[in-house]
Protein backbone atom coordinates (compact mmCIF):
# COMPACT_ATOMS: atom_id res chain seq x y z
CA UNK A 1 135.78 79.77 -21.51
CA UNK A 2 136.15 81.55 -24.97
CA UNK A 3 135.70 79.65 -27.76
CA UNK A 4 137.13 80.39 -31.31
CA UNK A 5 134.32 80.79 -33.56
CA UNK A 6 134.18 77.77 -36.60
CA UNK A 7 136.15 78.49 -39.72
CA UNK A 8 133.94 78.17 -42.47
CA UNK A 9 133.07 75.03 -44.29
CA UNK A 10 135.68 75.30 -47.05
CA UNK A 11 138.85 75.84 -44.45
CA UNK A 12 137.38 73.17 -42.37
CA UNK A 13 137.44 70.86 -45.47
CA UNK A 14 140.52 71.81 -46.40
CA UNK A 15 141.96 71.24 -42.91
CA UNK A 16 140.89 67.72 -43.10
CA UNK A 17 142.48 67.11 -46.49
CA UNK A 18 146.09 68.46 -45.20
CA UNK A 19 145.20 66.28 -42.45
CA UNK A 20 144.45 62.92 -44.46
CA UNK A 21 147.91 63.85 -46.77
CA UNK A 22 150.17 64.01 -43.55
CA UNK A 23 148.42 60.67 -42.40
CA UNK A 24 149.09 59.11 -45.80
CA UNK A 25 152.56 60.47 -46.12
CA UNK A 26 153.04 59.35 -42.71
CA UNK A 27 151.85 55.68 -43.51
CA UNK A 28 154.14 55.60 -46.79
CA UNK A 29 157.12 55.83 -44.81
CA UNK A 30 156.29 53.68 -42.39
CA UNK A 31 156.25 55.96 -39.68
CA UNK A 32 154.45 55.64 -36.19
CA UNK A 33 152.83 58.88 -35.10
CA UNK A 34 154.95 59.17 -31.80
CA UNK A 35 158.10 58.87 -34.43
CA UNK A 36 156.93 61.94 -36.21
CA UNK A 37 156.00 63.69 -33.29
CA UNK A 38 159.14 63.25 -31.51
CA UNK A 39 161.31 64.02 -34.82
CA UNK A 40 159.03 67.31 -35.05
CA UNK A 41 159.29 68.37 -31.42
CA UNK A 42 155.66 68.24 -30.62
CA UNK A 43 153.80 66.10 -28.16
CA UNK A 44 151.86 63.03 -29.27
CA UNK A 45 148.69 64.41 -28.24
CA UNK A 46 148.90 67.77 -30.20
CA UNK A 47 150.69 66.18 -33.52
CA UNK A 48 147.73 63.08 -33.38
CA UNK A 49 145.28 66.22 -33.22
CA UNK A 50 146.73 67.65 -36.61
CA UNK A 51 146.42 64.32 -38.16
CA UNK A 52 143.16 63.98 -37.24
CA UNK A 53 142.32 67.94 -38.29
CA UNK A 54 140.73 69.08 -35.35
CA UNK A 55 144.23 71.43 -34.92
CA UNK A 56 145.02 74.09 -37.25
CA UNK A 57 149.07 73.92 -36.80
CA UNK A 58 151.27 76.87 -37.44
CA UNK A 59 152.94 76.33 -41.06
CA UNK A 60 156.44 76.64 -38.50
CA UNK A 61 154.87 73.28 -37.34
CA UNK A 62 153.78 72.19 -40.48
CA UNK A 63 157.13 72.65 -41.53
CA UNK A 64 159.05 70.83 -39.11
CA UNK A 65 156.18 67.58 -39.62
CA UNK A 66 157.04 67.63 -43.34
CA UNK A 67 160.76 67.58 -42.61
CA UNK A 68 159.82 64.48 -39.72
CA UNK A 69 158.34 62.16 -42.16
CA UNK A 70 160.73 63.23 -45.04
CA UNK A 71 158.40 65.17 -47.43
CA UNK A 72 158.04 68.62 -49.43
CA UNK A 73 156.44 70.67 -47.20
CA UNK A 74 154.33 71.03 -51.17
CA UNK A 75 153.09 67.04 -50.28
CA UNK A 76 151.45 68.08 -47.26
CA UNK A 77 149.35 70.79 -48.76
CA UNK A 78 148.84 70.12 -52.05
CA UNK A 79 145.02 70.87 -53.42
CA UNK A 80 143.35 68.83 -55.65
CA UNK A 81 143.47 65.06 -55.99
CA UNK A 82 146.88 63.44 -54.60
CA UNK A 83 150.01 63.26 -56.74
């Protein structure tokens, strides 16, 4: 089985941040993650794996999670410390 090799350290981290600001945006509207997941189109299993940043979604997906919980697209990804 071919593996992908490990992006490096930085993308990884950075991964996990977009991760943790879906998960928090997700929380402030008081959304269940099979709520977002069906409003996005995705399954459970795949959107739970881009909240927990072991998936590296397509910004198409990205997209369409923003517009299921209700956010800027901007919220999601924002660097630095949260708004």
């Amino acid at each position: 089985m071919h593996h992908e090799p490990l992006p490096p350290a930085r993308v990884r981290a950075r991964r996990q941040q977009i991760a943790d600001q879906i998960r928090a945006a997700r929380a402030q509207q008081n959304l269940t993650q099979e709520r977002v997941a069906l409003r996005a189109g995705i399954g459970l299993d795949s959107y739970n794996r881009i909240e927990q940043g072991h998936a590296s979604p397509k910004l198409d997906t990205l997209i369409r999670v923003a517009d299921a919980i209700g956010v800027p697209l901007a919220d999601l990804v924002r660097e630095g410390p949260p708004a």
